[in-house]
Protein backbone atom coordinates (compact mmCIF):
# COMPACT_ATOMS: atom_id res chain seq x y z
CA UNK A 1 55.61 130.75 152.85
CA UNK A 2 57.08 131.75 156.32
CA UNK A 3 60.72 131.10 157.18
CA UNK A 4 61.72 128.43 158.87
CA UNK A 5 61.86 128.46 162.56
CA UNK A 6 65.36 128.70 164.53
CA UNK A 7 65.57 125.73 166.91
CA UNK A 8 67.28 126.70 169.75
CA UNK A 9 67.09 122.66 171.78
CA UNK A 10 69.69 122.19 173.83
CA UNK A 11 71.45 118.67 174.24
CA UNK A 12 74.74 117.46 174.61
CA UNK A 13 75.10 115.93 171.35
CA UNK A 14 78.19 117.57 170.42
CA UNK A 15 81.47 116.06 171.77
CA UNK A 16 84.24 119.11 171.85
CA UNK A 17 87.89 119.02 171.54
CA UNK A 18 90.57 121.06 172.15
CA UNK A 19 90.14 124.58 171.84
CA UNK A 20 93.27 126.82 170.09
CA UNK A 21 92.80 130.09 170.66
CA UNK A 22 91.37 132.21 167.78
CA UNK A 23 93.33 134.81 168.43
CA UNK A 24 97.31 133.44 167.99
CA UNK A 25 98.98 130.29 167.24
CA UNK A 26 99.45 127.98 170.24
CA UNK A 27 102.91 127.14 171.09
CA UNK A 28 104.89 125.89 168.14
CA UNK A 29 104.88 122.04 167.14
CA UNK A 30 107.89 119.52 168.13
CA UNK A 31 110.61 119.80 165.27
CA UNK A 32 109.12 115.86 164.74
CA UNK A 33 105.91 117.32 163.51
CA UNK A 34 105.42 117.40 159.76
CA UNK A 35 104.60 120.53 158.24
CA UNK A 36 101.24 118.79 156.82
CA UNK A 37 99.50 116.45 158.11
CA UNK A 38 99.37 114.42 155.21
CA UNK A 39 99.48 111.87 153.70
CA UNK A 40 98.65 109.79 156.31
CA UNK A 41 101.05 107.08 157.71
CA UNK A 42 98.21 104.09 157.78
CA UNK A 43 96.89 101.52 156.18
CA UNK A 44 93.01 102.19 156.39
CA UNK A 45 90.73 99.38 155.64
CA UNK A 46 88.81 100.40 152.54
CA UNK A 47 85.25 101.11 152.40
CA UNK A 48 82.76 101.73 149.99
CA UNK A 49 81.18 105.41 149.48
CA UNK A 50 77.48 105.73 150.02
CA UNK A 51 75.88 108.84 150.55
CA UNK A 52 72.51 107.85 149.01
CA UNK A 53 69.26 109.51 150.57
CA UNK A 54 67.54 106.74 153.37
CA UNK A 55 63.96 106.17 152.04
CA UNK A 56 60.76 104.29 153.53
CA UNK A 57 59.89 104.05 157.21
CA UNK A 58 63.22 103.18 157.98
CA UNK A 59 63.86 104.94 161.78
CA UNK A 60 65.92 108.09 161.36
CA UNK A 61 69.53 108.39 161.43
CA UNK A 62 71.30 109.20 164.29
CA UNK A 63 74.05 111.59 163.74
CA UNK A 64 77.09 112.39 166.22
CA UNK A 65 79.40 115.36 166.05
CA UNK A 66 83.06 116.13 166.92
CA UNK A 67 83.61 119.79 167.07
CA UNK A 68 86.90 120.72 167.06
CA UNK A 69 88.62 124.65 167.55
CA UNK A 70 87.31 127.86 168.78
CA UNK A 71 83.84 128.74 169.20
CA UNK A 72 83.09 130.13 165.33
CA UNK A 73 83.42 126.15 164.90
CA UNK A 74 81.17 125.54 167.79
CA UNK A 75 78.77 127.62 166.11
CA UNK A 76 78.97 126.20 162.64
CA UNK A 77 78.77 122.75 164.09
CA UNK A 78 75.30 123.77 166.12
CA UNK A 79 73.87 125.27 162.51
CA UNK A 80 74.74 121.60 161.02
CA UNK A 81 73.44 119.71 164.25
CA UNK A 82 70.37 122.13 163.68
CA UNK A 83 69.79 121.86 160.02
CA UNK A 84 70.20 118.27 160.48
CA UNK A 85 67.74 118.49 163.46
CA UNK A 86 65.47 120.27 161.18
CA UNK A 87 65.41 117.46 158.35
CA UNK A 88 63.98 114.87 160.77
CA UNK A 89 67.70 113.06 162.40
CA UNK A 90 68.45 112.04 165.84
CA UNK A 91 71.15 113.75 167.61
CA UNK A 92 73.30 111.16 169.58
CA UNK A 93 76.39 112.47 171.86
CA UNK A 94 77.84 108.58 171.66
CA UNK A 95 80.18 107.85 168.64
CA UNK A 96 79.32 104.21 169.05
CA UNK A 97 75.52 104.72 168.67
CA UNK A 98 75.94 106.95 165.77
CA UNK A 99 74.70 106.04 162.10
CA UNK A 100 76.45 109.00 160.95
CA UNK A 101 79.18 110.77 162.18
CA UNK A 102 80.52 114.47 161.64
CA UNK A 103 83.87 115.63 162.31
CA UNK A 104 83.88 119.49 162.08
CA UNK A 105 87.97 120.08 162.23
CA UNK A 106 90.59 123.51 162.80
CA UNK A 107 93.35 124.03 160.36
CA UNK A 108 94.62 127.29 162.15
CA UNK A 109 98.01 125.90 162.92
CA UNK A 110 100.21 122.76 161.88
CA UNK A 111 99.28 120.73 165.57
CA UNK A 112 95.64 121.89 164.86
CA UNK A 113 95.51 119.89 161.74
CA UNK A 114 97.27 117.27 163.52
CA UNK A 115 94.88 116.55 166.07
CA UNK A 116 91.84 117.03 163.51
CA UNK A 117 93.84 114.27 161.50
CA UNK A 118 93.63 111.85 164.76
CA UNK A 119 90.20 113.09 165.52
CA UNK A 120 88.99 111.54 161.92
CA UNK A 121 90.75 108.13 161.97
CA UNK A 122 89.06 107.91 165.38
CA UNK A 123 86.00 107.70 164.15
CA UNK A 124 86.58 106.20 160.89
CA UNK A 125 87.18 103.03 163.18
CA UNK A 126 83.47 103.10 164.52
CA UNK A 127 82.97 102.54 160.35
CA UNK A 128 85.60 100.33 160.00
CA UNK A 129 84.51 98.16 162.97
CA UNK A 130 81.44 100.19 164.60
CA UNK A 131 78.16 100.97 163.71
CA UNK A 132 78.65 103.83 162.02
CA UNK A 133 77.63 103.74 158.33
CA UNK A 134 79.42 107.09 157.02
CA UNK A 135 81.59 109.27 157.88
CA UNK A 136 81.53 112.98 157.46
CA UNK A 137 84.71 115.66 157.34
CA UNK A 138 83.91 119.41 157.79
CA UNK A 139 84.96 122.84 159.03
CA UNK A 140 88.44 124.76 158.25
CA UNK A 141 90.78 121.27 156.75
CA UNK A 142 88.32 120.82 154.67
CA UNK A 143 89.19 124.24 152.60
CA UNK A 144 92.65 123.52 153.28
CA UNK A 145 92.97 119.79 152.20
CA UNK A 146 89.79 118.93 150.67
CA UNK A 147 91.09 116.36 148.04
CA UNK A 148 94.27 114.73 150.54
CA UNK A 149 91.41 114.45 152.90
CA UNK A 150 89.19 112.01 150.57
CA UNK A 151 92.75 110.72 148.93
CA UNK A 152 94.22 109.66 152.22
CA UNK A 153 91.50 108.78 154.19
CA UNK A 154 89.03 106.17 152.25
CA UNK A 155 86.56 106.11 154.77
CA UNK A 156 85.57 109.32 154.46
CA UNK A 157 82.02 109.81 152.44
CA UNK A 158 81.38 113.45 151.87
CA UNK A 159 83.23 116.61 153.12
CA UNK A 160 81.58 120.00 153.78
CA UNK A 161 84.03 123.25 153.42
CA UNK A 162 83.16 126.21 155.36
CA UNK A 163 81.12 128.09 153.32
CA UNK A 164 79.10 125.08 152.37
CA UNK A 165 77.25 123.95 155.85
CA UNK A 166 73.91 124.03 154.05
CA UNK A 167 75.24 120.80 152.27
CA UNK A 168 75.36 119.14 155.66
CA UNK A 169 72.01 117.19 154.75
CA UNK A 170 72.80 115.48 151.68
CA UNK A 171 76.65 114.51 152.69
CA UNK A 172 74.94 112.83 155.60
CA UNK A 173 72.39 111.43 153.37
CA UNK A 174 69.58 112.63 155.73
CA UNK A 175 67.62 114.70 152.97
CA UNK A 176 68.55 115.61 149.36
CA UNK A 177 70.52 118.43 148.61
CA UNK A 178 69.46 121.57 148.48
CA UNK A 179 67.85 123.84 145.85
CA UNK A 180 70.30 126.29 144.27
CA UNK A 181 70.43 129.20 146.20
CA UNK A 182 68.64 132.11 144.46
CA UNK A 183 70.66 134.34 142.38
CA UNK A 184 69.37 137.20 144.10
CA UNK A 185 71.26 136.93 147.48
CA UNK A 186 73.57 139.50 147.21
CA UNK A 187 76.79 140.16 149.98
CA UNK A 188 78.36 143.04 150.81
CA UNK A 189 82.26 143.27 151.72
CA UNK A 190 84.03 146.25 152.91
CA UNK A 191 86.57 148.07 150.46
CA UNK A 192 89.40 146.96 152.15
CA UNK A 193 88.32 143.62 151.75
CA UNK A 194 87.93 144.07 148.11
CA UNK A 195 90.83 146.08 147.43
CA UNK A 196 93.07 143.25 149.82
CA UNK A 197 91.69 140.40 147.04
CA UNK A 198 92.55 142.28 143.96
CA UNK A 199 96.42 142.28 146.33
CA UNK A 200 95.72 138.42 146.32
CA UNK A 201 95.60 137.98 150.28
CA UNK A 202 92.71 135.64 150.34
CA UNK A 203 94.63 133.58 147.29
CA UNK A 204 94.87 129.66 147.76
CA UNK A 205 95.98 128.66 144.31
CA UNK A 206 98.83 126.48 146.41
CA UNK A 207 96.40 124.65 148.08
CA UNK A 208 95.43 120.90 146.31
CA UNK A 209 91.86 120.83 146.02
CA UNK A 210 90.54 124.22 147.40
CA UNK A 211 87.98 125.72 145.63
CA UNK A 212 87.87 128.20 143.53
CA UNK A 213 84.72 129.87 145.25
CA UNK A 214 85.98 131.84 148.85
CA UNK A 215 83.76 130.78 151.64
CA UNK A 216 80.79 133.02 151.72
CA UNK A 217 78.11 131.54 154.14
CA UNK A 218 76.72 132.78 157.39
CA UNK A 219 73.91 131.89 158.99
CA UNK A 220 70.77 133.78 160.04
CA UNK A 221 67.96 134.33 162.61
CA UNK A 222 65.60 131.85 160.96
CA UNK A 223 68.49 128.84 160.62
CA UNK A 224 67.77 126.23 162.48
CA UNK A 225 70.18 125.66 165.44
CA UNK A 226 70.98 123.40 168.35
CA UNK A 227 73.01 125.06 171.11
CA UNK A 228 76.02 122.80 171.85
CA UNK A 229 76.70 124.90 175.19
CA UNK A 230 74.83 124.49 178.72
CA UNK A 231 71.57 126.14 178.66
CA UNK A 232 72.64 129.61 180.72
CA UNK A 233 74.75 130.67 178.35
CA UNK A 234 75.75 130.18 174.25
CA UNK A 235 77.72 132.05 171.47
CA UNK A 236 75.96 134.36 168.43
CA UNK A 237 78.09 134.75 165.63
CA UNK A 238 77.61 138.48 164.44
CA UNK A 239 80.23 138.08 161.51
CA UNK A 240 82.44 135.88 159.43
CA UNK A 241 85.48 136.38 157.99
CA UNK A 242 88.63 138.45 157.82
CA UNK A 243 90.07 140.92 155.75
CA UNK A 244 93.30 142.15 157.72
CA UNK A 245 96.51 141.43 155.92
CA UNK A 246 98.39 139.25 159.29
CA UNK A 247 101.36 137.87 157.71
CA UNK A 248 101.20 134.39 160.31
CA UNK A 249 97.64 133.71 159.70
CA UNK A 250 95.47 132.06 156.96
CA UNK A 251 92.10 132.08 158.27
CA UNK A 252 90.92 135.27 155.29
CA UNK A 253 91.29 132.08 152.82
CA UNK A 254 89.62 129.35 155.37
CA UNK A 255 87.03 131.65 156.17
CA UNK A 256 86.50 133.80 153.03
CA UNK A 257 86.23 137.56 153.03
CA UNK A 258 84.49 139.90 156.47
CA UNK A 259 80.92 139.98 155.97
CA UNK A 260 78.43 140.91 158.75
CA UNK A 261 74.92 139.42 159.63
CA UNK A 262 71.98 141.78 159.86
CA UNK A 263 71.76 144.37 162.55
CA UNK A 264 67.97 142.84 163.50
CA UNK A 265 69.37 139.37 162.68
CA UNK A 266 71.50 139.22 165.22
CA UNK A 267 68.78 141.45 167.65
CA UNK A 268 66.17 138.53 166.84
CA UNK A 269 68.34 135.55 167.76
CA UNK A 270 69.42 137.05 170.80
CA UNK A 271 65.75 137.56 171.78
CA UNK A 272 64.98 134.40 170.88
CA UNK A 273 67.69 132.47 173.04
CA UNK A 274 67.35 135.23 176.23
CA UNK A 275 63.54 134.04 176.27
CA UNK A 276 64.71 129.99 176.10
CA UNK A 277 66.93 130.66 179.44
CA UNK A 278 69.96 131.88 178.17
CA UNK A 279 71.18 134.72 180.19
CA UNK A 280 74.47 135.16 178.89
CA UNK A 281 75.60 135.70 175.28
CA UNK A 282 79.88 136.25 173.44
CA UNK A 283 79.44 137.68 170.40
CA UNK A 284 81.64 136.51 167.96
CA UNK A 285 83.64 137.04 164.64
CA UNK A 286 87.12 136.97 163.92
CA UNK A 287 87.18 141.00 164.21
CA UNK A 288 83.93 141.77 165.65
CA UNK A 289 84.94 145.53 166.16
CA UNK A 290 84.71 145.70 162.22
CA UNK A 291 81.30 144.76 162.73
CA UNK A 292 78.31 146.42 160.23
CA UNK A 293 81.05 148.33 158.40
CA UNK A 294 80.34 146.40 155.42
CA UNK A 295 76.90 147.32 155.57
CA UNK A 296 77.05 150.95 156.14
CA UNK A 297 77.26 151.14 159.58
CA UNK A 298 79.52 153.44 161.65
CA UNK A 299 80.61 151.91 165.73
CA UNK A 300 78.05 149.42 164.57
CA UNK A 301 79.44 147.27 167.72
CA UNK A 302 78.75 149.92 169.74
CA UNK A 303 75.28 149.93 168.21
CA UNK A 304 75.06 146.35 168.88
CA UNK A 305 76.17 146.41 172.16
CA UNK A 306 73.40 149.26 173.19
CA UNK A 307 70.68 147.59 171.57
CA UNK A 308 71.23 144.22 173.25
CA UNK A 309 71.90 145.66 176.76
CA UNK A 310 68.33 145.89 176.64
CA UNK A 311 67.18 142.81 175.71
CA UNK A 312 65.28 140.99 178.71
CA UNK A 313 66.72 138.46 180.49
CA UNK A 314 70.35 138.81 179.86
CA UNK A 315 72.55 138.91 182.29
CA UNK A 316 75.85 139.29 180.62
CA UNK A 317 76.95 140.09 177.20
CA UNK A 318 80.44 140.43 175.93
CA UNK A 319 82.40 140.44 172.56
CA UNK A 320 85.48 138.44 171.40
CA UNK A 321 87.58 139.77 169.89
CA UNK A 322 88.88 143.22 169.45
CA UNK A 323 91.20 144.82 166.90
CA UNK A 324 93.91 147.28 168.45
CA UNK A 325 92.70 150.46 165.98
CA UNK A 326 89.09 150.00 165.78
CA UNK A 327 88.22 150.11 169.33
CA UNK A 328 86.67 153.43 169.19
CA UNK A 329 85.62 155.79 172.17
CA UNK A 330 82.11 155.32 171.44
CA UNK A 331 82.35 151.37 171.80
CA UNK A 332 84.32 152.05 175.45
CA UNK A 333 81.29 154.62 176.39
CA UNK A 334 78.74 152.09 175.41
CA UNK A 335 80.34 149.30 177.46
CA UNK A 336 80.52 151.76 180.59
CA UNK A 337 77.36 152.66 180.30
CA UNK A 338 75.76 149.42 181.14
CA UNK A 339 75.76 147.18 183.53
CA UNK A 340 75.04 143.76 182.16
CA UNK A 341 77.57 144.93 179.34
CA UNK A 342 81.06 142.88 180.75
CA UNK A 343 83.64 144.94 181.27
CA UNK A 344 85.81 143.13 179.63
CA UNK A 345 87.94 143.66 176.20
CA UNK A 346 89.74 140.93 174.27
CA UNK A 347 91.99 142.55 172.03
CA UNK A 348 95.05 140.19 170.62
CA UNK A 349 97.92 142.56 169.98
CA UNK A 350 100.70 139.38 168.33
CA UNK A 351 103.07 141.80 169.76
CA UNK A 352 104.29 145.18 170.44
CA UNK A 353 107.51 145.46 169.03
CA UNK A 354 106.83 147.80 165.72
CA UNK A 355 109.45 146.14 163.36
CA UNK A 356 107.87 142.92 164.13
CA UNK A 357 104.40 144.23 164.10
CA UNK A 358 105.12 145.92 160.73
CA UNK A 359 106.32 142.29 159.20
CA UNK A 360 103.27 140.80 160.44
CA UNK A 361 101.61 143.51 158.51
CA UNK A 362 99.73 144.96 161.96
CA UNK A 363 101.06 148.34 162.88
CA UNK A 364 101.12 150.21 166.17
CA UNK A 365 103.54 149.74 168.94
CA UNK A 366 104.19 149.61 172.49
CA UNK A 367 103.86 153.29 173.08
CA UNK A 368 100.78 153.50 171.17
CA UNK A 369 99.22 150.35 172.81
CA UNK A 370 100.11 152.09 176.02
CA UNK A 371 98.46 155.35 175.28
CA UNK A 372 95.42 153.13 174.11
CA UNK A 373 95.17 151.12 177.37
CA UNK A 374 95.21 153.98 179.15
CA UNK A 375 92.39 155.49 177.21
CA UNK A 376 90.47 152.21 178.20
CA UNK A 377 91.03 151.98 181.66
CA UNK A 378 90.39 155.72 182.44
CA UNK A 379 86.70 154.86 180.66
CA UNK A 380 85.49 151.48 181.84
CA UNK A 381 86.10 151.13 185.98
CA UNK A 382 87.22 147.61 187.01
CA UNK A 383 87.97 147.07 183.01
CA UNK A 384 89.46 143.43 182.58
CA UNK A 385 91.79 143.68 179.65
CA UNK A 386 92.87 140.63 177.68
CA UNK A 387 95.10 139.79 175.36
CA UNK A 388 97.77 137.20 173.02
CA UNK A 389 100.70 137.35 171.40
CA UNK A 390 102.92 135.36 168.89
CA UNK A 391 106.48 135.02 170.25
CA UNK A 392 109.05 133.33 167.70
CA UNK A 393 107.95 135.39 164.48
CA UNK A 394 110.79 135.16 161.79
CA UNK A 395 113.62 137.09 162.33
CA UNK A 396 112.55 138.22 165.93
CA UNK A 397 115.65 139.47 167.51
CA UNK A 398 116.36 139.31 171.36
CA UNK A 399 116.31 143.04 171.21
CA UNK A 400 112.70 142.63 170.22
CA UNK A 401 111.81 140.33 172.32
CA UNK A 402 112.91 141.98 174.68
CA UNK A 403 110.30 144.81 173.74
CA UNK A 404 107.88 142.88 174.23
CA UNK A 405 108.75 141.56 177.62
CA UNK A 406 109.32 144.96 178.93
CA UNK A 407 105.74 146.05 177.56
CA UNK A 408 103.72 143.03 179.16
CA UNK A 409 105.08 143.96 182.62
CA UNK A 410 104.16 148.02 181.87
CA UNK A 411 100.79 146.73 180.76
CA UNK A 412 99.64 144.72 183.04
CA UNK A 413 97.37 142.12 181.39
CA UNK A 414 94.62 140.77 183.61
CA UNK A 415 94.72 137.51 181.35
CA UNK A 416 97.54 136.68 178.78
CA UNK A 417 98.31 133.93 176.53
CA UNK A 418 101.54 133.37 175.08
CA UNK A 419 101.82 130.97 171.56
CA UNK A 420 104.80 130.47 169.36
CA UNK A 421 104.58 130.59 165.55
CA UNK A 422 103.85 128.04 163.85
CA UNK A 423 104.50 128.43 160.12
CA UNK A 424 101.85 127.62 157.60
CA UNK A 425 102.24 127.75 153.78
CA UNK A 426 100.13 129.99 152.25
CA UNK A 427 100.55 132.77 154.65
CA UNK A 428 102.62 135.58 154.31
CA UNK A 429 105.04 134.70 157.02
CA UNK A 430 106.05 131.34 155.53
CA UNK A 431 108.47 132.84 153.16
CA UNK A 432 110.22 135.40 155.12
CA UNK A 433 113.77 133.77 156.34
CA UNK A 434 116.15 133.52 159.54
CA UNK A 435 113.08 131.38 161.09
CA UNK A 436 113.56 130.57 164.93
CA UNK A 437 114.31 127.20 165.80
CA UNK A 438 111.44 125.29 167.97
CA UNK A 439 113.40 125.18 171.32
CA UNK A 440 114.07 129.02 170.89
CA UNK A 441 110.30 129.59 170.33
CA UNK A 442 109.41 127.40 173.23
CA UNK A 443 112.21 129.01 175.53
CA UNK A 444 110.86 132.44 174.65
CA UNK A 445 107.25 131.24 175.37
CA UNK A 446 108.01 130.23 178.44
CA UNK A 447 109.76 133.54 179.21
CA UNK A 448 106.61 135.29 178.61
CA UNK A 449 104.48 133.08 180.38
CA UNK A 450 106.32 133.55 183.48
CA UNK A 451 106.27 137.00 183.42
CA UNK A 452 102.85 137.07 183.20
CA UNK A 453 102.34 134.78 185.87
CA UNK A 454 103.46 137.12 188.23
CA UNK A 455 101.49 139.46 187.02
CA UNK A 456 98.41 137.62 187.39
CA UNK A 457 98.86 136.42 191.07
CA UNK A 458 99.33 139.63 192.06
CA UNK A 459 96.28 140.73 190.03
CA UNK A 460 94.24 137.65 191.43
CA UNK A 461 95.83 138.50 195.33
CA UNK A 462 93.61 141.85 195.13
CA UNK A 463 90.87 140.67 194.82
CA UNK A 464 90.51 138.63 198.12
CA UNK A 465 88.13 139.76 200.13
CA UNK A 466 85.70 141.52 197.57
CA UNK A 467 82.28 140.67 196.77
CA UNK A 468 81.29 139.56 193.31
CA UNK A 469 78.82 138.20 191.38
CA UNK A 470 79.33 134.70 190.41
CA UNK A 471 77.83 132.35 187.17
CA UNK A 472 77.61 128.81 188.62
CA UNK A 473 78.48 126.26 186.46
CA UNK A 474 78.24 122.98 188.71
CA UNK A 475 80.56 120.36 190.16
CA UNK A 476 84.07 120.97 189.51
CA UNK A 477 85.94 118.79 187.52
CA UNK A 478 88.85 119.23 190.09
CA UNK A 479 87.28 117.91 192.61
CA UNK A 480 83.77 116.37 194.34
CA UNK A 481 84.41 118.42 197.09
CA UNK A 482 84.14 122.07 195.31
CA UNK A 483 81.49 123.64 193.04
CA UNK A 484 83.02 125.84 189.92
CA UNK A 485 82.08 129.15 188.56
CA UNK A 486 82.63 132.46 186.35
CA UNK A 487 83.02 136.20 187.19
CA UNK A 488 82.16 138.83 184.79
CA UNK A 489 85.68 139.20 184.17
CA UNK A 490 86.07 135.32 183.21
CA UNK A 491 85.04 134.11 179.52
CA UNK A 492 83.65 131.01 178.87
CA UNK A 493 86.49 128.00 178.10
CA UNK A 494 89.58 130.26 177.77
CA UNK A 495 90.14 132.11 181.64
CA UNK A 496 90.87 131.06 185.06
CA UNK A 497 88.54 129.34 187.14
CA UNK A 498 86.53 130.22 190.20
CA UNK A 499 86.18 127.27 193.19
CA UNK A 500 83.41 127.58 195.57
CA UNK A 501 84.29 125.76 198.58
CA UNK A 502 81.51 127.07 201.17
CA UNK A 503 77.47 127.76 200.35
CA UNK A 504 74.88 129.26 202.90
CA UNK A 505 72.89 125.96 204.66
CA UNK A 506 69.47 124.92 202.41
CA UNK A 507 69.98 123.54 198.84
CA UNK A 508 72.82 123.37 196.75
CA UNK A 509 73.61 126.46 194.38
CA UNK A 510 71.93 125.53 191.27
CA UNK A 511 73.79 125.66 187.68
CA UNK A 512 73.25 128.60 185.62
CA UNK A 513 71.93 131.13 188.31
CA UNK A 514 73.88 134.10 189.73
CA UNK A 515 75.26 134.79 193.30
CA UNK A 516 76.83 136.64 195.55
CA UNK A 517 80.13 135.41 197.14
CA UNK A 518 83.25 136.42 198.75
CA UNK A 519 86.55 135.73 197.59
CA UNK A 520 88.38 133.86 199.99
CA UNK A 521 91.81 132.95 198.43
CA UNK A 522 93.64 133.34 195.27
CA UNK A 523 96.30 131.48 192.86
CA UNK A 524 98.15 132.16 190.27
CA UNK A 525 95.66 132.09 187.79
CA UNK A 526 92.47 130.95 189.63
CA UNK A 527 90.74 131.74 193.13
CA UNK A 528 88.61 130.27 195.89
CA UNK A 529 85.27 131.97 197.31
CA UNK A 530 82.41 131.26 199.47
CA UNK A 531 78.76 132.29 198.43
CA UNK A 532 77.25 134.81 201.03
């Protein structure tokens, strides 16, 4: 029997929420904000469970997603929606029209878990009151509250942990569950992955109802899946995982240990969505520079990388995100050497004092980080650097602080995102002492972000008067007047934006195809161009 087909549709049927950045904690939460989300302060109206199979000619169910958090989410939530797809439902992008409905949440950080909270009690009211007949809780709170979930929030049916999307059909009650999966399937992990779990960093014995099983899943070339994004351009997800020891972060025990898809896996898919339109692709993973180590593989990013530069049809292709010491001369060669390769490097540094670097359990330093920036420029022309750090990390002294104020104006960041910590139990962090208070987290945040505004308008300011090529994207939400766009140097959801206020006479630029313009203006963080 042949495997099962990818499908690669594309309709809105995914509503999205707010995106936190993958690569730091957004600013910290309001001293108000509990340090859990639960239990909740409500009084739900209680329904009864069914998640029984529908039978008979009955029309098929119409299933509407919430996807909540980075794009890794995104993904996972277009492997349900295409699974789901698969078994025979109808996609629906209206809550209110939905039989079932799937919330697919983000427990990176305390006002993450906050607003996937609110996100679920939002829809739980299209049961209570709506159409909806259950009511479906996936994605990261799932492996961090999986029994408070069910506990404090009745009319929830079924919830689906991260490693467990291929249960996505029987907790909708769209098809039976699955056969066991074969005991044959073996996955590789990398030794430092192995010999971190025997430390006990992916441990979650503190957390009420987590499994005992890590997270383990990732999907393939032959999964079905129903791209979420607008037809030009969508995410492939190369790996899954994380093994690095980061004292403020607890996605290794969301997200289970680094594992890697198949080199020709990943070649395939991208084949498959360059000849459906798409002409750019992000690869992602939570360190996609680690990428293929697990499976022998030496630069096997840089392998990537060459190997999908020439793939037909695409236009751009770029990687998120980077990790400081694995970005290897061979991965900046391969990224110079081709054009439709962006040159562009996301690499989240948390900071570049070393004391504080060496209690987050990172390394390196500002010197070193300097040396390596260097390294990159001097290789990649026109190189668009990007990067985040986590201001506020227990017992960060002004002195340090200062360190890394002092550093972001030496670097020079083309983009830079600032986030206070946000302490979460069950990382490494959470027990260290002489924690910052909020308002000194949020003043420091600030601090940063203003430094690195003036940075960026002067960095946007050269640019006027250059020609580049531009992505159109449409309308712009700012305004009927203006159409909106991306440069090379501009990921998708997380940069600066790129107004088009002038267009040669004849039709309207379409969405999704590339042109030529001028830039005519520029803001702090955004700039204004005319297609020529």
């Amino acid at each position: 029997m042949g495997q099962t087909p990818s499908v690669e549709t594309k309709v809105p049927s995914v509503v999205r929420g707010s995106q936190p950045p993958t690569t730091a904690p957004p600013c910290a939460p309001d001293d108000k904000i509990k340090q859990s989300p639960f239990p909740v302060d409500r009084s739900p109206v209680p329904t009864q469970k069914d998640i029984s199979v529908t039978t008979g000619h009955a029309a098929p169910a119409k299933v509407g997603f919430v996807s909540l958090g980075c794009p890794k989410n995104l993904v996972d939530s277009e492997v349900m929606m295409g699974m789901l797809a698969h078994a025979g439902a109808e996609l629906t992008p209206a809550a209110e029209d939905a039989d079932v409905i799937v919330v697919n949440t983000c427990s990176f950080i305390v006002s993450a878990q906050q607003e996937s909270v609110d996100t679920i009690l939002e829809m739980a009211r299209h049961k209570t009151s709506g159409k909806a007949k259950k009511l479906v809780v996936a994605g990261c709170l799932v492996e961090r509250f999986r029994d408070e979930i069910l506990k404090n929030i009745p009319e929830v049916d079924a919830v689906v942990g991260t490693g467990e999307l291929d249960r996505i059909l029987a907790a909708t009650g769209v098809a039976p569950a699955a056969a066991t999966p074969s005991p044959f399937t073996i996955l590789t992990s990398r030794p430092e992955g192995d010999h971190r779990r025997q430390q006990g960093r992916f441990a979650r014995d503190s957390w009420d109802g987590a499994i005992a099983d890590l997270p383990n899943y990732l999907y393939d070339e032959a999964t079905p899946r129903v791209l979420a994004t607008p037809g030009y351009t969508a995410y492939i997800k190369i790996a899954e995982g994380c093994d690095h020891p980061c004292t403020f972060c607890i996605i290794p025990q969301l997200r289970g240990q680094f594992r890697s898809r198949r080199f020709e896996s990943v070649v395939a898919e991208a084949e498959r969505l360059a000849q459906s339109g798409v002409r750019e692709i992000t690869l992602i993973g939570q360190d996609t520079t680690c990428y293929g180590e697990d499976l022998g593989l030496k630069d096997g990013l840089a392998l990537l990388l060459e190997k999908l530069a020439g793939v037909e049809g695409l236009r751009w292709i770029r990687f998120l995100y980077a990790y400081p010491n694995k970005i290897t001369g061979r991965l900046l060669e391969t990224i110079a050497a081709h054009d439709n390769i962006c040159s562009d490097i996301d690499v989240p540094l948390q900071h570049a004092s070393a004391s504080v670097l060496n209690r987050m359990k990172r390394g390196g330093g500002a010197d070193l980080f300097l040396r390596s920036i260097e390294k990159m420029r001097r290789t990649i022309p026109n190189l668009t650097l990007r990067t985040s750090f986590v201001v506020g990390f227990p017992g960060e002294t002004e002195k340090e602080f200062e360190e890394l104020c002092e550093f972001t104006q030496e670097a020079g960041f083309d983009w830079m995102g600032a986030f206070g910590y946000s302490d979460q139990e069950g990382a490494g962090a959470f027990d260290l002492e002489n924690k910052l208070s909020a308002r000194e987290i949020e003043s420091r945040r600030k601090s940063m972000m203003a430094i690195q505004k003036k940075i960026s308008r002067a960095k946007k300011k050269a640019f006027v008067g250059r020609e580049v090529e531009l992505l159109m994207m449409g309308p712009s939400e700012e305004s009927d007047l203006l159409l909106e766009g991306r440069t090379a140097m501009h990921a998708p959801e997380i940069d600066g934006k790129v107004f088009v206020n002038d267009y040669p006479e004849g039709p309207e630029p379409q969405k999704g195809q590339f042109y030529r313009c001028r830039i005519t203006e520029a803001h702090d963080y955004d700039l204004v161009a005319e297609i020529v």
